[in-house]
Protein backbone atom coordinates (compact mmCIF):
# COMPACT_ATOMS: atom_id res chain seq x y z
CA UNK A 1 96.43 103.16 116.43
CA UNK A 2 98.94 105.00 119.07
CA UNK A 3 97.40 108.43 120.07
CA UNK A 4 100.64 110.14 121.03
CA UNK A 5 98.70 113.56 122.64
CA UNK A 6 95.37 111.34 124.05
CA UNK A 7 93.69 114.59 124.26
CA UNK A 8 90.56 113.23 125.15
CA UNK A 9 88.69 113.53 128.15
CA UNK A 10 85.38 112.83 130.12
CA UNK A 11 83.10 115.19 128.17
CA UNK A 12 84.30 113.66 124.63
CA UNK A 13 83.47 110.17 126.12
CA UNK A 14 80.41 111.31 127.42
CA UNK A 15 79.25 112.80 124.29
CA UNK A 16 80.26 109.94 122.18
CA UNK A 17 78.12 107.28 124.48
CA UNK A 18 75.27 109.62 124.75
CA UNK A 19 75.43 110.14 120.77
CA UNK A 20 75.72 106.02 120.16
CA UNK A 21 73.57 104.64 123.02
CA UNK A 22 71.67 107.39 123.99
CA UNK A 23 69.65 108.25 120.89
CA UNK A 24 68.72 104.91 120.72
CA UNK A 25 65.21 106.82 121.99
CA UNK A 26 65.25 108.19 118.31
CA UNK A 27 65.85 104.95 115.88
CA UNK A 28 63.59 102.43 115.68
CA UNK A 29 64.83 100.30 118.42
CA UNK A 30 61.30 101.25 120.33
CA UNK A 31 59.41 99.90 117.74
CA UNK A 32 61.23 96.68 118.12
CA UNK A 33 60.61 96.73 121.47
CA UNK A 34 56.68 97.85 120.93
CA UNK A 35 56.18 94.96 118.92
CA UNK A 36 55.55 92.63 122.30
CA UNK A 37 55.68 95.39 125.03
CA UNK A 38 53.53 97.43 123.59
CA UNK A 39 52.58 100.38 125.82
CA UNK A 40 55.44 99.15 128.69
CA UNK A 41 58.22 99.79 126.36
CA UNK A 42 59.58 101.78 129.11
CA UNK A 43 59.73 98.90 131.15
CA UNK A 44 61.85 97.01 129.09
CA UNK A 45 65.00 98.94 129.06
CA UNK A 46 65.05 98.86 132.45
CA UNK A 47 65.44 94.96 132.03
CA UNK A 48 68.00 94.81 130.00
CA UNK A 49 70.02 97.55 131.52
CA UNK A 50 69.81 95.72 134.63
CA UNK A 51 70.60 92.31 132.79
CA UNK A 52 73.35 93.75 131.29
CA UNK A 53 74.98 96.08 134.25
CA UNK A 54 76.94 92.85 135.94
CA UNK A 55 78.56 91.83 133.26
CA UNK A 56 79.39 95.19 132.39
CA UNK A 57 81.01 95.95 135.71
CA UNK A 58 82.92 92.78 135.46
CA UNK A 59 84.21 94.10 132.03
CA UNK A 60 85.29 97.29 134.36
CA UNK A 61 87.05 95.53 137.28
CA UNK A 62 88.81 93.60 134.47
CA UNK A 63 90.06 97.21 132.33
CA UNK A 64 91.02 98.54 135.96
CA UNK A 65 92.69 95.81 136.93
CA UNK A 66 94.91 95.16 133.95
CA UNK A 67 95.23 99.29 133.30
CA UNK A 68 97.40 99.08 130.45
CA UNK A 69 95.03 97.12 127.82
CA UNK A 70 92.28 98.06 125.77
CA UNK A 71 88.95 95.40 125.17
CA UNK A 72 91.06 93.32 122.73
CA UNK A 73 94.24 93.34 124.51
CA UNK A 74 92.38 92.09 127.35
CA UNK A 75 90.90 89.32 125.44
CA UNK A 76 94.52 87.92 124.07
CA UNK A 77 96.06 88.73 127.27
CA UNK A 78 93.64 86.80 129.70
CA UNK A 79 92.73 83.64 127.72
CA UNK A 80 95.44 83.68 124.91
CA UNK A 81 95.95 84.73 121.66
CA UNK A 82 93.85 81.76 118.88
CA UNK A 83 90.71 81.47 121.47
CA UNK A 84 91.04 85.24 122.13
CA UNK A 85 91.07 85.97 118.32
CA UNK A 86 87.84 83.59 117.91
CA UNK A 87 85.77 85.62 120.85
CA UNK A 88 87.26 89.10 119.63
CA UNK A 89 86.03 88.60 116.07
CA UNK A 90 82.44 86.96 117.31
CA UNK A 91 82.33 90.38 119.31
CA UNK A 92 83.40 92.39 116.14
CA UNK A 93 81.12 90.23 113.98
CA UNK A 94 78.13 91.21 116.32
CA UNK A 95 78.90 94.72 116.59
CA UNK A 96 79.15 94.58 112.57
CA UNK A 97 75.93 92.85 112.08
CA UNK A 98 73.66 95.62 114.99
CA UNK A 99 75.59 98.14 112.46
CA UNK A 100 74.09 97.21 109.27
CA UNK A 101 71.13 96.02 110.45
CA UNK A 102 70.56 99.71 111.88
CA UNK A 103 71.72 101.73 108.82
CA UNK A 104 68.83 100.51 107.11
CA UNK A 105 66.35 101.19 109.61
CA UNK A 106 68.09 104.98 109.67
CA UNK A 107 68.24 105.01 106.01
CA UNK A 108 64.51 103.80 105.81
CA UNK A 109 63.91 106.93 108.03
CA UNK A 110 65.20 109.15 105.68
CA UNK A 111 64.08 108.02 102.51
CA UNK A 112 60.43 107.70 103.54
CA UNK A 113 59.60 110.63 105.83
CA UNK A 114 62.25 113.08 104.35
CA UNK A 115 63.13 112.37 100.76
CA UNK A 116 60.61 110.16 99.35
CA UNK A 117 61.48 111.19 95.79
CA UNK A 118 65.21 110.33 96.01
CA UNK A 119 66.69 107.47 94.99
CA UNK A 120 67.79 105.13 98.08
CA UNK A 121 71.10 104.59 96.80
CA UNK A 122 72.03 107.91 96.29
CA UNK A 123 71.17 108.40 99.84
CA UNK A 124 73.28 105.45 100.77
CA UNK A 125 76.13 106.76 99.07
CA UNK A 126 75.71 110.53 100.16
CA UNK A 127 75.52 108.86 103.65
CA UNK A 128 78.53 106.34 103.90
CA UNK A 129 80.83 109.23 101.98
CA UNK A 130 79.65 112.28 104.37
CA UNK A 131 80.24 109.19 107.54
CA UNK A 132 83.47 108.07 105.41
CA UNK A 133 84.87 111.57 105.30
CA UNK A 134 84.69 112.35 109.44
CA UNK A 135 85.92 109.13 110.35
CA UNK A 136 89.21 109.28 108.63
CA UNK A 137 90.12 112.34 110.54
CA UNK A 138 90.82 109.91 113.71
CA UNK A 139 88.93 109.32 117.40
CA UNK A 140 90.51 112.49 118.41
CA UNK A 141 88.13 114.79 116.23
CA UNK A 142 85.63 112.28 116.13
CA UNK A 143 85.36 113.12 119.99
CA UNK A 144 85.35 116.92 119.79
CA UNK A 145 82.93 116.62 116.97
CA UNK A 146 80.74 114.88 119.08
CA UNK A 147 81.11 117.38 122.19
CA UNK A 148 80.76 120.17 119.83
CA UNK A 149 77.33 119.69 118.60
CA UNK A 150 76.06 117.77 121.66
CA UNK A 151 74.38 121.29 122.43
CA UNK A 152 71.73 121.29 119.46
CA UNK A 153 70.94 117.69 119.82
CA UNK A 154 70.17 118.41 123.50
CA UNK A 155 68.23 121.45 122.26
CA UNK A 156 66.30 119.28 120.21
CA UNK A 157 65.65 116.66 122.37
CA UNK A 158 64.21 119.12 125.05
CA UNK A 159 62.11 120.66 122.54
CA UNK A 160 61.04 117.15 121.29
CA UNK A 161 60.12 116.42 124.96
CA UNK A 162 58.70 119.39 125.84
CA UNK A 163 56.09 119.58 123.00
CA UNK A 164 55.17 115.43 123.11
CA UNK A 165 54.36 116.32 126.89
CA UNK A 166 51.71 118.88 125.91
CA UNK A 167 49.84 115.50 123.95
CA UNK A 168 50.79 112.82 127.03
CA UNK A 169 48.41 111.39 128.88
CA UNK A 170 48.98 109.47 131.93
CA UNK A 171 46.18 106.90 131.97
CA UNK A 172 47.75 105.67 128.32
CA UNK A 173 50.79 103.93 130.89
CA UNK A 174 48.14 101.49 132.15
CA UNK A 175 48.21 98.73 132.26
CA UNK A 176 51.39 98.68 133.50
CA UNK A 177 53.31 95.64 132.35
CA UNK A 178 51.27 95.56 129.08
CA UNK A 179 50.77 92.47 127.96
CA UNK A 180 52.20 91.00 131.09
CA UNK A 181 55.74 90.69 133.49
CA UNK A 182 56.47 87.86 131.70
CA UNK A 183 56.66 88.94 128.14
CA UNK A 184 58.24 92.31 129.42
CA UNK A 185 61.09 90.50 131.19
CA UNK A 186 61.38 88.08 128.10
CA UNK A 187 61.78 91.11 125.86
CA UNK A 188 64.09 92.76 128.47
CA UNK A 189 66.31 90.67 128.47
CA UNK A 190 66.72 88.55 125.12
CA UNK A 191 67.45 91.73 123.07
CA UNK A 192 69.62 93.53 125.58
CA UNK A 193 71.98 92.97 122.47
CA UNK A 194 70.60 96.28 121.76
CA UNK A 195 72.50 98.19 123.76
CA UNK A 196 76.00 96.28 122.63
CA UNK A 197 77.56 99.60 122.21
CA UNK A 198 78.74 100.09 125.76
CA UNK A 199 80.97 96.99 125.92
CA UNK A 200 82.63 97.72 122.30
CA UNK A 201 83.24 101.42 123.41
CA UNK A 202 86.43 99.78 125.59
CA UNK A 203 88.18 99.50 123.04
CA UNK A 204 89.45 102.80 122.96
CA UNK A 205 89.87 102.11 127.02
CA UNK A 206 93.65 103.46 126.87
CA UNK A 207 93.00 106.37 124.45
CA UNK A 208 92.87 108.99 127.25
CA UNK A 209 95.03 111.14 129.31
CA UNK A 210 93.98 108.68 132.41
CA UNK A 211 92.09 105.49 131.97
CA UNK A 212 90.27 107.24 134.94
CA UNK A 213 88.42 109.73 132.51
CA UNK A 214 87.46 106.70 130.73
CA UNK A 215 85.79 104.85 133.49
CA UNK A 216 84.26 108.05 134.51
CA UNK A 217 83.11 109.32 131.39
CA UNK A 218 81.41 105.73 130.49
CA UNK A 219 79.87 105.58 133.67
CA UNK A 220 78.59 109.21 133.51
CA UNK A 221 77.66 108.65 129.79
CA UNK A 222 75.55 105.51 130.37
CA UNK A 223 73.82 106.46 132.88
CA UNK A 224 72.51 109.81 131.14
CA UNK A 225 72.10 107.56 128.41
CA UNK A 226 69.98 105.39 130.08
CA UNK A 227 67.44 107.94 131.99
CA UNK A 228 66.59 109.77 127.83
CA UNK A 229 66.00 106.07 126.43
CA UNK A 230 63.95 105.49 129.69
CA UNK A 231 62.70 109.15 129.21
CA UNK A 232 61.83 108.55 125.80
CA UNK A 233 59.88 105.11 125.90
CA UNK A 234 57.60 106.49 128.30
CA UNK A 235 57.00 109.37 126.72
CA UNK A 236 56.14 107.25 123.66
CA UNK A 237 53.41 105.24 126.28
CA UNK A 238 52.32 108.21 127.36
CA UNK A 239 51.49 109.58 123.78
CA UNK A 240 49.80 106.23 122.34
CA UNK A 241 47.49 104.05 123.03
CA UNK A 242 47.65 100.64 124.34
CA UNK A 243 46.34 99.04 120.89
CA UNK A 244 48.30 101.31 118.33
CA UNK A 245 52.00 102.15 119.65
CA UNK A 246 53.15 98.90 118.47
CA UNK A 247 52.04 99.43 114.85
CA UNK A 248 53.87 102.61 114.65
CA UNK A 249 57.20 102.14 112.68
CA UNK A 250 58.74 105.66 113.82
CA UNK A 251 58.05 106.30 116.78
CA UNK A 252 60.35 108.76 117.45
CA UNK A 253 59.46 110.96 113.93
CA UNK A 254 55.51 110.03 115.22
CA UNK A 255 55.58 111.76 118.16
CA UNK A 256 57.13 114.54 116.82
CA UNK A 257 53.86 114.89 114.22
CA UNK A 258 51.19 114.17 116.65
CA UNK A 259 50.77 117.86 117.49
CA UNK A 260 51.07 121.25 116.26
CA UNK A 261 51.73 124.91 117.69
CA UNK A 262 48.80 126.34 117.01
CA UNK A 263 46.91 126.98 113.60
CA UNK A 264 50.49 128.55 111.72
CA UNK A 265 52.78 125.77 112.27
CA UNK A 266 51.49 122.07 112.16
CA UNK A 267 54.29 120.51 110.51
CA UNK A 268 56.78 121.33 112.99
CA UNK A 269 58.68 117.67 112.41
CA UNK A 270 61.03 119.48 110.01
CA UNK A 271 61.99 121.62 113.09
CA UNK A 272 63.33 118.93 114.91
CA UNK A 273 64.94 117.21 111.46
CA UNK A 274 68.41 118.63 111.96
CA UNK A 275 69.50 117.99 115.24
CA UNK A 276 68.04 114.25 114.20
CA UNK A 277 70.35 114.21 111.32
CA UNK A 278 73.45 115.44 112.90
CA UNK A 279 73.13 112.64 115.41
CA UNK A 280 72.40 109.92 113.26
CA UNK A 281 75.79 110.86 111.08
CA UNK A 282 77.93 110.78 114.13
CA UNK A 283 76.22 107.81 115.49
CA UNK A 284 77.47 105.85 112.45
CA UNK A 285 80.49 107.43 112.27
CA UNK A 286 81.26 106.29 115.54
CA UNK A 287 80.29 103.22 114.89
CA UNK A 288 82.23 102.43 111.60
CA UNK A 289 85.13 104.11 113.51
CA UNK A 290 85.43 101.24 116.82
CA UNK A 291 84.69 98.47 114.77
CA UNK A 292 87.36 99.16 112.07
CA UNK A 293 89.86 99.65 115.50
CA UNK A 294 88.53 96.40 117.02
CA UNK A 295 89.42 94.29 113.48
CA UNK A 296 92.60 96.47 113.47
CA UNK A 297 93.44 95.40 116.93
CA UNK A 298 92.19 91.59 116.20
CA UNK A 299 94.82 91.43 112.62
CA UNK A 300 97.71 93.67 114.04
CA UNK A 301 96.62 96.63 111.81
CA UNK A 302 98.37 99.64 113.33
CA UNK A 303 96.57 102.22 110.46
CA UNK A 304 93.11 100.39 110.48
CA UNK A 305 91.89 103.96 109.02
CA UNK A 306 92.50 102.17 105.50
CA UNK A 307 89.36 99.42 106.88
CA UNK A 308 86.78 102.42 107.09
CA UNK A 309 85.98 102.01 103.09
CA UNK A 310 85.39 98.29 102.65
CA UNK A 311 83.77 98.04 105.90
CA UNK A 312 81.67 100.96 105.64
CA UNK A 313 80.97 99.93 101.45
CA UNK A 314 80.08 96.15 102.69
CA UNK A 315 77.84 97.11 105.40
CA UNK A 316 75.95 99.45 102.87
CA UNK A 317 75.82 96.10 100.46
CA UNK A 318 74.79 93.99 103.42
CA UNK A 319 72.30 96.43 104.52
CA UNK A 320 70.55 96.62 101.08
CA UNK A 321 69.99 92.78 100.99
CA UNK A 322 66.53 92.81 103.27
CA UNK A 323 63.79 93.12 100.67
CA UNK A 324 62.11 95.39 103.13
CA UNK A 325 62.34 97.55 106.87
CA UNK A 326 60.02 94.95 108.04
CA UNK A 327 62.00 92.09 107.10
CA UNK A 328 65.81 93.88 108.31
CA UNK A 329 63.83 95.18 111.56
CA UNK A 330 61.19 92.18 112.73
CA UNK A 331 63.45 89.63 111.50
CA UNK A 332 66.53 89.94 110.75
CA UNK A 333 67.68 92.55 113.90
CA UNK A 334 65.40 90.69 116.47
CA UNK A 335 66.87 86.96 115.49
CA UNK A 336 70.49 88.74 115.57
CA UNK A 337 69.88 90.55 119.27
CA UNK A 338 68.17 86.83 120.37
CA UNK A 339 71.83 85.22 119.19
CA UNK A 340 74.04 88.12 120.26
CA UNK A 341 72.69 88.63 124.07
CA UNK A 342 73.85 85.67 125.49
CA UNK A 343 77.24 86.46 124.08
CA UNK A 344 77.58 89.75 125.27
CA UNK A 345 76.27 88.59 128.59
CA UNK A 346 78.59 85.80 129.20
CA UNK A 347 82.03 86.51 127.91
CA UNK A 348 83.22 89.09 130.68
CA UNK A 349 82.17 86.73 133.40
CA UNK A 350 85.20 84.14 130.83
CA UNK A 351 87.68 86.39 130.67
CA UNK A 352 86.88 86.84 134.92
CA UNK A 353 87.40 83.50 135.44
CA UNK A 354 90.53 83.51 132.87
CA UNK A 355 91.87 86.00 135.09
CA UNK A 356 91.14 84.34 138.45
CA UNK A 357 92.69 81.20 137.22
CA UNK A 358 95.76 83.01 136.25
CA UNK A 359 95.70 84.48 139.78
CA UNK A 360 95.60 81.12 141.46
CA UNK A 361 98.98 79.82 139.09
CA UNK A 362 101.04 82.99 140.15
């Protein structure tokens, strides 16, 4: 895809990596994560942020230094273009998989706290079409979209931590490392995987007026990303115990139930529906978008617009397969995270040495 105007800019990048890393806080990725931390959830993506940040910043120097490509350009330019297909498409394939894997946990959500009386695959369908829909209006709008109603999801996510604060108590953060260091690094970092998002985002590395207000938007966008999943996890300690937070599928819709305002509104959950809905949408919509661009960029497809249909129609058929949210979540997304981590982890530090070794032969 050529964006002639590249109207975008640090906010819209911002906005987009807050919106697909960010509100991680708000899936079920915690619950994941709860299932062996237990109350130091908090602690553990602190772990893998760390794990992940070098090879991240490698992935950096490498955009910076060869300014003119994006992730996959990169890849065919630095270690050719039959290996560089292979890695680009395990990269796509990984991406692909987290996506799936997540839409039912998100569809789960909705079907059993919201609409319990609807049928799942009209969700699915209302879902994909509504995601469908946004996407094929381009990056571009995608962006704004996302900078547009990054307001109410803040909104909500103040209110959210504002009224789970007024239930929090401190002592519920001990013992510190839960279970122990050792199962808190182990979690840490064998499904950093989690937070894949941030390397795939590079592909739309050139899509800006500067490829400065991409570095400084992703920089700016993980970090704030990083403090509200922090932020959130501990809040989640703070609010259950030691014994129960790991047997709490939704943690996020949980603590959102666990108190009321008084005797007039105990079921204020629905209050904070919305802004959970609208970021959910442009989460996946974001997320169908880059992956349909990285396949585009792997296969030459200038308009890979046309991919956001069968992509986004398989994943909803691959999604459907796991008989059940405990089987797609405690199974199938943990094995997948073990597999994809070392991936993610190793292949900037390849195409580093790919591009050192072409440094040495010039």
């Amino acid at each position: 895809m050529e964006l002639n105007k590249k109207p975008l800019r640090i906010r819209e990048l911002v906005a987009i990596i807050f919106m697909l890393v960010g509100l991680k806080g708000g899936d079920t990725t915690p619950a994941l994560f709860a299932d062996k931390a237990q109350n130091a959830i908090w602690m553990v993506p602190i772990i893998s942020f760390l794990f992940l940040l070098g090879p991240f910043l490698v992935l950096m120097f490498l955009l910076k230094k060869y300014e003119k490509y994006n992730l996959v350009e990169l890849i065919f330019h630095l270690i050719g273009k039959k290996a560089g297909s292979l890695l680009a498409l395990l990269l796509f394939i990984s991406g692909f998989i987290a996506m799936f894997t997540d839409m039912r946990n998100v569809m789960e959500e909705i079907n059993y706290l919201y609409f319990p009386n609807s049928p799942t695959l009209v969700l699915y369908v209302l879902f994909l079409g509504i995601c469908l829909l946004v996407a094929h209006k381009g990056f571009e709008t995608i962006g704004s979209l996302a900078w547009a109603l990054n307001p109410i999801i803040v909104v909500t996510i103040i209110a959210v931590v504002v009224v789970d604060l007024k239930d929090a108590v401190l002592l519920r953060i001990f013992p510190i490392f839960g279970p122990g260091f050792g199962t808190i690094l182990f979690e840490g970092i064998s499904k950093s995987g989690a937070f894949l998002e941030i390397f795939l985002i590079t592909i739309a590395y050139t899509a800006f007026h500067q490829t400065k207000y991409f570095r400084g938007g992703i920089y700016l966008g993980g970090s704030l990303s990083g403090i509200l999943i922090i932020s959130f996890y501990l809040i989640y300690s703070l609010l259950f115990d030691y014994n129960s937070i790991n047997n709490v599928a939704f943690l996020y819709q949980e603590s959102t139930e666990v108190i009321s305002l008084g005797h007039f509104f105990t079921n204020i959950s629905t209050l904070f529906m919305i802004g959970w809905m609208f970021s959910n949408f442009l989460r996946f919509i974001i997320f169908l978008y880059l992956l349909c661009w990285i396949f585009g960029a792997i296969f030459e497809i200038k308009r890979f617009e046309g991919l956001l249909l069968p992509l986004g129609f398989i994943a909803m058929i691959l999604s459907l397969i796991p008989p059940s949210f405990v089987v797609n979540e405690m199974f199938l997304r943990e094995r997948s995270l073990q597999i994809m981590t070392p991936l993610f982890f190793l292949f900037p530090f390849l195409l580093w040495g790919a591009s050192y070794w072409k440094d040495r032969k010039i």
